[in-house]
PDB file of N, CA and C in Angstrom:
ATOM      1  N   UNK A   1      10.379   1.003   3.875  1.00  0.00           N
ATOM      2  CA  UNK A   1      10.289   2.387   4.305  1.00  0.00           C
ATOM      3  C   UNK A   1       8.997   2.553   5.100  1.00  0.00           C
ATOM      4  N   UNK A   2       9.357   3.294   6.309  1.00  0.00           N
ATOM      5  CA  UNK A   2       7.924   3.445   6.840  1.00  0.00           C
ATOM      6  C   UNK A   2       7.504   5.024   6.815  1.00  0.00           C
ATOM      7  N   UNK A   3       6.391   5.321   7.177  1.00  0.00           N
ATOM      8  CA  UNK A   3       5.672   7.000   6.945  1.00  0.00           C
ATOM      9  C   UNK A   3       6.861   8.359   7.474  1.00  0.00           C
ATOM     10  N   UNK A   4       7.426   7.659   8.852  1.00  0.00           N
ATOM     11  CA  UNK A   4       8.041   8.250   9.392  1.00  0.00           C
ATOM     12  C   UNK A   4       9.746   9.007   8.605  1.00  0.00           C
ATOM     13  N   UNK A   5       9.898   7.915   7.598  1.00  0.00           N
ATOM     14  CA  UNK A   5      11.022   7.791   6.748  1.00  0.00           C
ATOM     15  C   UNK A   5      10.410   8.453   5.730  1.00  0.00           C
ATOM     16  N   UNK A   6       9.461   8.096   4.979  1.00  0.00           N
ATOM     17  CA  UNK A   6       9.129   8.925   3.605  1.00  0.00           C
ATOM     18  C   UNK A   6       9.314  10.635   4.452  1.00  0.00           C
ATOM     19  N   UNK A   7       8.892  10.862   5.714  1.00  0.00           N
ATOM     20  CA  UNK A   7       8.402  12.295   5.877  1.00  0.00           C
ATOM     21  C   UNK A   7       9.764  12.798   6.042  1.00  0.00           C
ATOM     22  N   UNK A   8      10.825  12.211   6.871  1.00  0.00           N
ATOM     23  CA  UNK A   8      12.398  12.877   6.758  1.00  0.00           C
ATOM     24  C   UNK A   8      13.090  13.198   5.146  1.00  0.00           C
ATOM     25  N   UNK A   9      12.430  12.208   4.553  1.00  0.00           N
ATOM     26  CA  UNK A   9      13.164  12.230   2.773  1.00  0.00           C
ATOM     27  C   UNK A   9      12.311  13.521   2.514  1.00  0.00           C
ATOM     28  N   UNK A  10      11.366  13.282   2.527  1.00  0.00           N
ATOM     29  CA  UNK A  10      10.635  14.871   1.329  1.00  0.00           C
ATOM     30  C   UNK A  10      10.810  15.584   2.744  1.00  0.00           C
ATOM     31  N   UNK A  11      11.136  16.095   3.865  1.00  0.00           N
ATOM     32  CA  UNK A  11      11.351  17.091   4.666  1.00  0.00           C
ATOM     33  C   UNK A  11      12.956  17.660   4.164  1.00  0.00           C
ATOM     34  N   UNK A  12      14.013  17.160   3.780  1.00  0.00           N
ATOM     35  CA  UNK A  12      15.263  16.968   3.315  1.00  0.00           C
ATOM     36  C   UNK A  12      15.250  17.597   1.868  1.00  0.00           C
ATOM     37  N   UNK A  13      14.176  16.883   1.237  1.00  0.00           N
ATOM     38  CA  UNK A  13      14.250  17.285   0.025  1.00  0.00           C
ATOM     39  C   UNK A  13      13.503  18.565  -0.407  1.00  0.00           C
ATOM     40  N   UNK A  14      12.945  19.148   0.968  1.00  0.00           N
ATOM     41  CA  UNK A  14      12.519  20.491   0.706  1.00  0.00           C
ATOM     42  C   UNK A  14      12.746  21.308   1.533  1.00  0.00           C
ATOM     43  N   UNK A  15      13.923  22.192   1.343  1.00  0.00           N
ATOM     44  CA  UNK A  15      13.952  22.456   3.091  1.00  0.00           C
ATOM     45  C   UNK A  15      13.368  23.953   3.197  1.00  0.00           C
ATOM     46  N   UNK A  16      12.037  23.879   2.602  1.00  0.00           N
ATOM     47  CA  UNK A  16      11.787  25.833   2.759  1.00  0.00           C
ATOM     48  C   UNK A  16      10.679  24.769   3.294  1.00  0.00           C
ATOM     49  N   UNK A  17      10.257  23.778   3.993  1.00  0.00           N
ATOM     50  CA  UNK A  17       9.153  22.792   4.536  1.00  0.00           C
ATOM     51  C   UNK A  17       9.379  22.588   5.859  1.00  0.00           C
ATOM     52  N   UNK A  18       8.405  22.621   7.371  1.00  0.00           N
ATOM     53  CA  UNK A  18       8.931  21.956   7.937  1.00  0.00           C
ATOM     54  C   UNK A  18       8.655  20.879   8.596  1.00  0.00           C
ATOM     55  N   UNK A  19       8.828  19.851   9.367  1.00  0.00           N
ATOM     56  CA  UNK A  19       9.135  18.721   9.062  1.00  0.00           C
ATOM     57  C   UNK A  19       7.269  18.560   9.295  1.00  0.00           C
ATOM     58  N   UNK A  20       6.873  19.482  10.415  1.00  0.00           N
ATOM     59  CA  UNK A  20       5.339  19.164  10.964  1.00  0.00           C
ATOM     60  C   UNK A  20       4.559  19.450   9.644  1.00  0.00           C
ATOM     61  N   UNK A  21       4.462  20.249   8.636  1.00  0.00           N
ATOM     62  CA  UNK A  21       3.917  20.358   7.598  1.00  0.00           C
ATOM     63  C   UNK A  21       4.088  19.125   6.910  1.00  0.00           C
ATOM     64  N   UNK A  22       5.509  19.280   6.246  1.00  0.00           N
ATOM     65  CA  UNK A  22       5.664  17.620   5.488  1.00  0.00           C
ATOM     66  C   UNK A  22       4.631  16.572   6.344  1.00  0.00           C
ATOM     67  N   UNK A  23       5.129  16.134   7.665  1.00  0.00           N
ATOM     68  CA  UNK A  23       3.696  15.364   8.164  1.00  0.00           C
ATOM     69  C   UNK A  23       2.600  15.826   7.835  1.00  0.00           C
ATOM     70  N   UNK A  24       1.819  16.984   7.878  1.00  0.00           N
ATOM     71  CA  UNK A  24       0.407  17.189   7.333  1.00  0.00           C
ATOM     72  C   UNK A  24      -0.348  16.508   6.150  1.00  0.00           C
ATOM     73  N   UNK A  25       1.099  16.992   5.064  1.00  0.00           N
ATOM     74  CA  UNK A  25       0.795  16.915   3.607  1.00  0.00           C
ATOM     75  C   UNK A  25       0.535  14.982   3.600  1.00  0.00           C
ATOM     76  N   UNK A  26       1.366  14.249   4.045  1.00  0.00           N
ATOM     77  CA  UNK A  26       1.704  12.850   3.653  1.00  0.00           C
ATOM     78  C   UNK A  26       0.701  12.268   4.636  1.00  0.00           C
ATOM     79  N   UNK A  27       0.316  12.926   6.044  1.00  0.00           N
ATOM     80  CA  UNK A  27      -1.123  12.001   6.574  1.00  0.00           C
ATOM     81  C   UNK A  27      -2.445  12.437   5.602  1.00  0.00           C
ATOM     82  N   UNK A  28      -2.640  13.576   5.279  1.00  0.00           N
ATOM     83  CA  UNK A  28      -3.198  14.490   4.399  1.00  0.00           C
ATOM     84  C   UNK A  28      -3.922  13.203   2.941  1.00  0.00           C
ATOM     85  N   UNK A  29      -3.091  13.096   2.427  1.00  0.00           N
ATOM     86  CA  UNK A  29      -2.803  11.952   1.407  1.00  0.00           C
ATOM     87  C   UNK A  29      -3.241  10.783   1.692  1.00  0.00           C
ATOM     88  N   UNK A  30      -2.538  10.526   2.774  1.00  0.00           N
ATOM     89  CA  UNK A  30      -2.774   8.662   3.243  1.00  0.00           C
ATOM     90  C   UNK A  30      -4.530   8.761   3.504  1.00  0.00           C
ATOM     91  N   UNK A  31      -4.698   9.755   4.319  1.00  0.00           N
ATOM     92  CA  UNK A  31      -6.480  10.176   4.678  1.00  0.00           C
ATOM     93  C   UNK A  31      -7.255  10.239   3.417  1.00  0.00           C
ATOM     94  N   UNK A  32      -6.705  11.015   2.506  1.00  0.00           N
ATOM     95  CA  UNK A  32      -7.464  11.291   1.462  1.00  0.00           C
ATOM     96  C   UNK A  32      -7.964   9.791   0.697  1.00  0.00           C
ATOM     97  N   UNK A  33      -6.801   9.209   0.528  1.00  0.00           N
ATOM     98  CA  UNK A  33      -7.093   7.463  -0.394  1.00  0.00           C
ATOM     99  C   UNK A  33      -8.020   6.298   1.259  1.00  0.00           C
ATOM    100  N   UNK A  34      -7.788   6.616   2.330  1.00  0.00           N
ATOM    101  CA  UNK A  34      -8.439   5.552   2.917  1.00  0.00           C
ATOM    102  C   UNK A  34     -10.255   6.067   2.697  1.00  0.00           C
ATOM    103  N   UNK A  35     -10.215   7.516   2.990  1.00  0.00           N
ATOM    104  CA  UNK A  35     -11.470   8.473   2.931  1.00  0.00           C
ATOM    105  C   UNK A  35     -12.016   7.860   1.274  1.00  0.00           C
ATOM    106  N   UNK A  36     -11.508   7.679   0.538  1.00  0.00           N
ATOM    107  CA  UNK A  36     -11.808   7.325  -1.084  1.00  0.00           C
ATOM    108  C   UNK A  36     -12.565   6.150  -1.081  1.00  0.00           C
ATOM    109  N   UNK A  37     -11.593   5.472  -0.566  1.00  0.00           N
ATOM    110  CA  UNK A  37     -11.647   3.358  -0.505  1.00  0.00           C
ATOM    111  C   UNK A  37     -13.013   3.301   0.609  1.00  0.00           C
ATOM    112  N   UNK A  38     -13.355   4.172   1.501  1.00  0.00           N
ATOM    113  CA  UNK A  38     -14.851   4.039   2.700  1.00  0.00           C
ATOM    114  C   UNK A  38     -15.743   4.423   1.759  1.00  0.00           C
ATOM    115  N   UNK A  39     -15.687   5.350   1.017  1.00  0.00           N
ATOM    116  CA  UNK A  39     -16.841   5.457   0.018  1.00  0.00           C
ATOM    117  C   UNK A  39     -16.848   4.806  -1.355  1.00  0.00           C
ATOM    118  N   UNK A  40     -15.914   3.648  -1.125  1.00  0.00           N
ATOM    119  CA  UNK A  40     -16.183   2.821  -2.478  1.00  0.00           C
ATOM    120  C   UNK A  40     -15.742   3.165  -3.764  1.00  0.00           C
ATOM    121  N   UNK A  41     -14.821   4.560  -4.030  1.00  0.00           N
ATOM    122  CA  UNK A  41     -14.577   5.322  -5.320  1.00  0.00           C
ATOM    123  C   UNK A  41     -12.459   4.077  -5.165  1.00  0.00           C
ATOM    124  N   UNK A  42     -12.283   4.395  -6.483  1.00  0.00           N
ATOM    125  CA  UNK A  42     -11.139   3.979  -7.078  1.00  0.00           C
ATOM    126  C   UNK A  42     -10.054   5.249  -6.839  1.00  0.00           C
ATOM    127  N   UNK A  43      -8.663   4.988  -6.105  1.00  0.00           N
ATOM    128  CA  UNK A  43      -8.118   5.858  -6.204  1.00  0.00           C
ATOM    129  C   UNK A  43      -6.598   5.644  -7.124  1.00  0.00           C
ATOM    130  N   UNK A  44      -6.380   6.188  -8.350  1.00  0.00           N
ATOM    131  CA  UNK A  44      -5.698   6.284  -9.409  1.00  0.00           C
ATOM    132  C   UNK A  44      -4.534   7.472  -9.275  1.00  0.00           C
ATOM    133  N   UNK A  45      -3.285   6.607  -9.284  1.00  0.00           N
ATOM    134  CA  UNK A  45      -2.397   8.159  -8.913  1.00  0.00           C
ATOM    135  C   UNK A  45      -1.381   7.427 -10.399  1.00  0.00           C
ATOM    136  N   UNK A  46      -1.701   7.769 -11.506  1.00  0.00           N
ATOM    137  CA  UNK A  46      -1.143   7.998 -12.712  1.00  0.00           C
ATOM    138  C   UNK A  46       0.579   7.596 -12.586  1.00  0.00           C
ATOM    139  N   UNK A  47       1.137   6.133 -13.404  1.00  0.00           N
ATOM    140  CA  UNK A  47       2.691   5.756 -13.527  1.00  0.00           C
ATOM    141  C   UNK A  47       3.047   5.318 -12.091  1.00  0.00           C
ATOM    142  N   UNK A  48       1.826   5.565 -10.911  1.00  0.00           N
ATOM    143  CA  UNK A  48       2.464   4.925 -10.082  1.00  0.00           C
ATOM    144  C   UNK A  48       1.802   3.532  -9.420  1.00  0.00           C
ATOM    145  N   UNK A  49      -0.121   3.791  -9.585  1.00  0.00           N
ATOM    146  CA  UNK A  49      -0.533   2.776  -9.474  1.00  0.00           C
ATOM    147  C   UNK A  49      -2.006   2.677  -9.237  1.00  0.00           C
ATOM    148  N   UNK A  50      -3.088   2.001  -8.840  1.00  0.00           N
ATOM    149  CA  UNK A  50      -4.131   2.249  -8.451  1.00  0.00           C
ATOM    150  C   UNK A  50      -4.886   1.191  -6.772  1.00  0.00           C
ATOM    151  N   UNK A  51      -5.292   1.805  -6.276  1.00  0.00           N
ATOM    152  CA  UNK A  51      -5.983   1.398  -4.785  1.00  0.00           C
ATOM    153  C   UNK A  51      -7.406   1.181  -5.272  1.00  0.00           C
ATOM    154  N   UNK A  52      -7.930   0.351  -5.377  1.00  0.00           N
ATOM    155  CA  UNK A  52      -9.285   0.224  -4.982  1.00  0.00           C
ATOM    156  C   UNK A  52      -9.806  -1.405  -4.307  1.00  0.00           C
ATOM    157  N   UNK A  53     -11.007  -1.859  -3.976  1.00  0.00           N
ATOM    158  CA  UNK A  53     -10.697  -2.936  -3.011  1.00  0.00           C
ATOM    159  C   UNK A  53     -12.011  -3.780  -3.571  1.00  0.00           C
ATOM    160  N   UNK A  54     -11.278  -4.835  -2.543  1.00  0.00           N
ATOM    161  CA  UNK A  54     -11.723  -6.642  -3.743  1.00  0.00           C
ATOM    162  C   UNK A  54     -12.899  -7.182  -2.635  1.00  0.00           C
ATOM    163  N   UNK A  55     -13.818  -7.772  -2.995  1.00  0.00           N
ATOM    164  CA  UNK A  55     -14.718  -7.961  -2.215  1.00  0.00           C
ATOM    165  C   UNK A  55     -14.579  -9.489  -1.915  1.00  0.00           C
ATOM    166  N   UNK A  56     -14.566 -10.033  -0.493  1.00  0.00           N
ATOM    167  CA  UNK A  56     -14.533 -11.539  -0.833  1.00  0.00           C
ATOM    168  C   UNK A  56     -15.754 -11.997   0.154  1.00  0.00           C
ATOM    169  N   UNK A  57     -16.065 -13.494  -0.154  1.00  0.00           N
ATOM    170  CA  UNK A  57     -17.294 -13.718  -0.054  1.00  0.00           C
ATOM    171  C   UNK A  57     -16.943 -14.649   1.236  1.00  0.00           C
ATOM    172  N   UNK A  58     -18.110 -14.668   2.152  1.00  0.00           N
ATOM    173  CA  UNK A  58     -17.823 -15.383   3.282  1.00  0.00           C
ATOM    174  C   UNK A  58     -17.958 -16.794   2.797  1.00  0.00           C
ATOM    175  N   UNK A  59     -16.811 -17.605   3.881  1.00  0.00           N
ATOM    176  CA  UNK A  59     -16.193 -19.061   3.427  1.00  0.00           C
ATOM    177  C   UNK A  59     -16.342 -19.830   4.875  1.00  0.00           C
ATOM    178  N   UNK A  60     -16.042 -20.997   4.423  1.00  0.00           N
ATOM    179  CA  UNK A  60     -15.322 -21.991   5.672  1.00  0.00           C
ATOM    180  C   UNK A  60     -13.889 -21.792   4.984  1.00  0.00           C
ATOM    181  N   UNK A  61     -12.955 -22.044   6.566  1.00  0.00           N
ATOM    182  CA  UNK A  61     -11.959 -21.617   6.788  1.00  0.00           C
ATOM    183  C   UNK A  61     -11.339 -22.704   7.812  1.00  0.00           C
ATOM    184  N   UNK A  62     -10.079 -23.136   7.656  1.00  0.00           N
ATOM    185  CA  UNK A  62      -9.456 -24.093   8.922  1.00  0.00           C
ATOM    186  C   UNK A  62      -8.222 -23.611   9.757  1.00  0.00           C
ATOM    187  N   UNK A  63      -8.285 -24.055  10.960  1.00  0.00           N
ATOM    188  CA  UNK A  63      -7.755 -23.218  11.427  1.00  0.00           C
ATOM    189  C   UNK A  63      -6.428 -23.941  11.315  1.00  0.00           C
ATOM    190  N   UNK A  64      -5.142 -23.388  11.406  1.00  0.00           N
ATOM    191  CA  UNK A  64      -4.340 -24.000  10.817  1.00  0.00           C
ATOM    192  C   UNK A  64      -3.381 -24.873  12.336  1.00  0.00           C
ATOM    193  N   UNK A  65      -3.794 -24.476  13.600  1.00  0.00           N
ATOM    194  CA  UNK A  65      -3.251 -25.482  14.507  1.00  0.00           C
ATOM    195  C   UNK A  65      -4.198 -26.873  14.662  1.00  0.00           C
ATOM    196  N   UNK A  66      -5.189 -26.423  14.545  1.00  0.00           N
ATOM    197  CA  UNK A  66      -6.641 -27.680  15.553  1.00  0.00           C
ATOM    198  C   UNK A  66      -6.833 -28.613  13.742  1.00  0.00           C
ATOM    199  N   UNK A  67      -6.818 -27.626  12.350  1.00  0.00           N
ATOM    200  CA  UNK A  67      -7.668 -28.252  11.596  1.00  0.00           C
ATOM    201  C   UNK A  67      -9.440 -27.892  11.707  1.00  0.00           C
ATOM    202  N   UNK A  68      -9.601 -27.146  12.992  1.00  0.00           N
ATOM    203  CA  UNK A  68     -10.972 -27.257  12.553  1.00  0.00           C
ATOM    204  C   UNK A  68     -11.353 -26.259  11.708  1.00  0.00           C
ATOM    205  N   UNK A  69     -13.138 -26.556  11.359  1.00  0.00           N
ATOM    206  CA  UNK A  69     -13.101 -25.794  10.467  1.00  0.00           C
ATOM    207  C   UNK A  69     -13.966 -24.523  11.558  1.00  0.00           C
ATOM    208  N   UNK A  70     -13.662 -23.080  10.505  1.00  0.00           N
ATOM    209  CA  UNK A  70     -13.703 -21.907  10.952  1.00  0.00           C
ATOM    210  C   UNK A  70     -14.519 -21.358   9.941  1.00  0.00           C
ATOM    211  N   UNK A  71     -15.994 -20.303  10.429  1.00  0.00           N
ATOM    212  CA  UNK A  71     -16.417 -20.014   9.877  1.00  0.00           C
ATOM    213  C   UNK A  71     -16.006 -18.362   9.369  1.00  0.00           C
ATOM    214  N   UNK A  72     -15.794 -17.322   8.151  1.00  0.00           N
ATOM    215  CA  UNK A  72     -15.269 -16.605   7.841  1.00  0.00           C
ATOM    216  C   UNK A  72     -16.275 -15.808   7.644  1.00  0.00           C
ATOM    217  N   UNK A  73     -16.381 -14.513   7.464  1.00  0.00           N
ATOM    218  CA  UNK A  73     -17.347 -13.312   7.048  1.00  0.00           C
ATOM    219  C   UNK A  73     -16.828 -13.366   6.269  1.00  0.00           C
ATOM    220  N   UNK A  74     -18.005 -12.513   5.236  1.00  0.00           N
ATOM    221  CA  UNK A  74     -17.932 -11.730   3.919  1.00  0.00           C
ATOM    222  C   UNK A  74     -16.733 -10.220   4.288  1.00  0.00           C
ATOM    223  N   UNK A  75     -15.662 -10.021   3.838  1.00  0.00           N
ATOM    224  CA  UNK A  75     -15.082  -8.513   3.924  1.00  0.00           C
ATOM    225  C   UNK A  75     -14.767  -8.029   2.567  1.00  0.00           C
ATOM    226  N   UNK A  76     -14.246  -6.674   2.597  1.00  0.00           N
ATOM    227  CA  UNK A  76     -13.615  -5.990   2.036  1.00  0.00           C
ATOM    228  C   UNK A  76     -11.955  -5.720   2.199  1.00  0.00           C
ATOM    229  N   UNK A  77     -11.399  -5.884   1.212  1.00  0.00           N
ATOM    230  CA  UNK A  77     -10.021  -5.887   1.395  1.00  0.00           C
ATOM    231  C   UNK A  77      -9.551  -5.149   0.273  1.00  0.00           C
ATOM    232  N   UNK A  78      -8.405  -3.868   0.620  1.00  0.00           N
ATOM    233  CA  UNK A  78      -7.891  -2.670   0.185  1.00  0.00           C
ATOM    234  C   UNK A  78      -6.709  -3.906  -0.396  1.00  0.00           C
ATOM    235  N   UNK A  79      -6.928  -3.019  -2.103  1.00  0.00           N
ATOM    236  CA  UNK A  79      -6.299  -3.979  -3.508  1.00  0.00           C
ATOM    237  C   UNK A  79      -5.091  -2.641  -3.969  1.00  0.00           C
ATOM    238  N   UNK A  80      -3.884  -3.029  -4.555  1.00  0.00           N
ATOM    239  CA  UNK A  80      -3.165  -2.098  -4.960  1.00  0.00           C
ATOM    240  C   UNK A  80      -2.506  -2.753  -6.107  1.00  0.00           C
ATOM    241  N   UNK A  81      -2.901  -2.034  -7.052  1.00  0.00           N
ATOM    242  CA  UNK A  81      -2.293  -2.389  -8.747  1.00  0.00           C
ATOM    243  C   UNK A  81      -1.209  -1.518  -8.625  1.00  0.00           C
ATOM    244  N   UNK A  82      -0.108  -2.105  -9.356  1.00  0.00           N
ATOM    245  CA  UNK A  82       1.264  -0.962  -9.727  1.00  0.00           C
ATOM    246  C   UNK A  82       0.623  -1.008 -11.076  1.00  0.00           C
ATOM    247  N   UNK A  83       1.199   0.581 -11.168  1.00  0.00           N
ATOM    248  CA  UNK A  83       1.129   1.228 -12.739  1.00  0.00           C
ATOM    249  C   UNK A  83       1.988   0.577 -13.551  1.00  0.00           C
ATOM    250  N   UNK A  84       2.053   0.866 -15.082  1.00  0.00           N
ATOM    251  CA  UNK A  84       2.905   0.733 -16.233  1.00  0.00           C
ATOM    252  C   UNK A  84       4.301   0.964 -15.701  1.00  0.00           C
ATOM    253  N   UNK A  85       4.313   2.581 -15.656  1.00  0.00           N
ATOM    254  CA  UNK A  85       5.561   3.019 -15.241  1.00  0.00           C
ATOM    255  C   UNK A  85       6.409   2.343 -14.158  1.00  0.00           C
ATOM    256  N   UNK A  86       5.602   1.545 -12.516  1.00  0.00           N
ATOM    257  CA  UNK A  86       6.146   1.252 -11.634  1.00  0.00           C
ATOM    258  C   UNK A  86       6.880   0.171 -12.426  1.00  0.00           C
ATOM    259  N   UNK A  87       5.984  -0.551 -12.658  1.00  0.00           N
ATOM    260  CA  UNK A  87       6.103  -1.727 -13.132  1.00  0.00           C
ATOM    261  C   UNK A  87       7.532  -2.438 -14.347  1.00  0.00           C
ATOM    262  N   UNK A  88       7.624  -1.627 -15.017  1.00  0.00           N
ATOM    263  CA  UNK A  88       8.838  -0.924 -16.333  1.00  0.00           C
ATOM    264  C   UNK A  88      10.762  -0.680 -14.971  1.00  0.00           C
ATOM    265  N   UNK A  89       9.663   0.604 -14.339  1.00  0.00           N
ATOM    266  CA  UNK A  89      11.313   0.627 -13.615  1.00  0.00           C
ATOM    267  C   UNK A  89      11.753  -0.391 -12.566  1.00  0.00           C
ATOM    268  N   UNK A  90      10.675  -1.180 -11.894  1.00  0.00           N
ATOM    269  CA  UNK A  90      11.180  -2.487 -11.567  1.00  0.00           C
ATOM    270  C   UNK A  90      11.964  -3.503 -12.002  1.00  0.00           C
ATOM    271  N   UNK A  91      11.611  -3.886 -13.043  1.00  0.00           N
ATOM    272  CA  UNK A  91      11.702  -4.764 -14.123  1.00  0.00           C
ATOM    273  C   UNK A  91      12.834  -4.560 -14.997  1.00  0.00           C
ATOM    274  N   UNK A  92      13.392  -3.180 -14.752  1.00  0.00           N
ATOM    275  CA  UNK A  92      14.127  -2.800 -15.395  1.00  0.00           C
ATOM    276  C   UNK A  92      15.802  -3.200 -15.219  1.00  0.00           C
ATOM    277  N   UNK A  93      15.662  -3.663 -13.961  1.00  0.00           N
ATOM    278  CA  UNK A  93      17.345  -3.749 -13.690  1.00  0.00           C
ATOM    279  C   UNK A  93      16.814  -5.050 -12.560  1.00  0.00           C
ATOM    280  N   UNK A  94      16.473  -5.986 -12.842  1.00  0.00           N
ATOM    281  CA  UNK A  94      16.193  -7.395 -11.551  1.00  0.00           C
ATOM    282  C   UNK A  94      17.175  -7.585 -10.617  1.00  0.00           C
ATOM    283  N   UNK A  95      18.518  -7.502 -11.393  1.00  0.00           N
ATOM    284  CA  UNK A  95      19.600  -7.748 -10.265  1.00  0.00           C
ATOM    285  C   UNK A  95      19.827  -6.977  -8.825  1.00  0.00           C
ATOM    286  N   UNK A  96      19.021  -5.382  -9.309  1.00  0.00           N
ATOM    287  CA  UNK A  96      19.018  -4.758  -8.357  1.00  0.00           C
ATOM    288  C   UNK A  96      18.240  -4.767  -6.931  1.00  0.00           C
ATOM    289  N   UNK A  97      17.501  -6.113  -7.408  1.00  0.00           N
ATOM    290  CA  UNK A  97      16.387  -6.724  -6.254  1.00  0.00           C
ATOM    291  C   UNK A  97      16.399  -7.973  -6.258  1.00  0.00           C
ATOM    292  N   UNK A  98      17.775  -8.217  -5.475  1.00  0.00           N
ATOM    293  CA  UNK A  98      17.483 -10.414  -5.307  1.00  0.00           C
ATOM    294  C   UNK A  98      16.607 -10.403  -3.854  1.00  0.00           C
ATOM    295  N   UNK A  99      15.930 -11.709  -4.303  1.00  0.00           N
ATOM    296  CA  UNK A  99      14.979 -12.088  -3.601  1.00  0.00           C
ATOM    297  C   UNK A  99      15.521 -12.070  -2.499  1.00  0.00           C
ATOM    298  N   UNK A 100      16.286 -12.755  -2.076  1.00  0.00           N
ATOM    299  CA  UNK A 100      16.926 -12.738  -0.228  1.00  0.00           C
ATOM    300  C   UNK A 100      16.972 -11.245   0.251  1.00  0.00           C
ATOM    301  N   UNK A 101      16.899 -10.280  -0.482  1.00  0.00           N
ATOM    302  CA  UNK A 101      16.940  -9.071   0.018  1.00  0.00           C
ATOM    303  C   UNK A 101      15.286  -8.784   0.315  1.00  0.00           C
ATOM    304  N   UNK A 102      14.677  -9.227  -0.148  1.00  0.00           N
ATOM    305  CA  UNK A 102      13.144  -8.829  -0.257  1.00  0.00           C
ATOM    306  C   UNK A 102      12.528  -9.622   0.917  1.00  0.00           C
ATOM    307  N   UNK A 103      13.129 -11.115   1.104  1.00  0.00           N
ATOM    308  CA  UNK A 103      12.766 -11.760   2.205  1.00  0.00           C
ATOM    309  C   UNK A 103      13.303 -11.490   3.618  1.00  0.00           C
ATOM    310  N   UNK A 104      14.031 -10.596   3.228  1.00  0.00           N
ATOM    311  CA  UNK A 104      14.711  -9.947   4.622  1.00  0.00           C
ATOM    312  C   UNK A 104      13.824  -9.157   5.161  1.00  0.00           C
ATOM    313  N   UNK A 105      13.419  -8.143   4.648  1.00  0.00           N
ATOM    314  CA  UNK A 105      12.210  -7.369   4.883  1.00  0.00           C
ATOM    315  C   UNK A 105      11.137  -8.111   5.469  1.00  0.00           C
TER     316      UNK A 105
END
């Protein structure tokens, strides 16, 4: 699903909304957790999951046509835990997610 798709579903699923609002609310959101993760705070949205980000340390690195080696910076990279709850209704029915469907994506 991409942003454009979540915003037709909850535009559909509310129709006293319209569609330019629904966009507000859902960039609104997406802004709010990247705005969170720049100042370093944990963002926790309860049964569904948590965002906060993993620090990795600068490396050698190869490049994967030549083999040579490549030197890497230190970054930051945006981490996403699924909640209990996600996690439960996944898990809950497997058949409903074979892998060849997931690798299609």
């Amino acid at each position: 699903m991409i942003k454009s798709e979540l915003v037709q579903i909850l535009a559909a699923e509310n129709p006293h909304l319209f569609v330019k609002d629904v966009e507000k609310i859902v960039n609104t959101i997406f802004d709010s957790v990247v705005e969170a993760l720049e100042e370093g705070d944990r963002v926790e949205l309860r049964g569904f999951g948590a965002f906060s980000l993993k620090h990795r340390e600068a490396r050698t690195g190869r490049n994967p046509r030549t083999g040579e080696a490549v030197e890497i910076e230190e970054k930051w990279s945006p981490f996403f835990k699924a909640g209990k709850e996600m996690r439960e209704r996944l898990n809950a029915e497997p058949q409903a997610y074979p892998p060849e469907a997931m690798a299609a994506e």
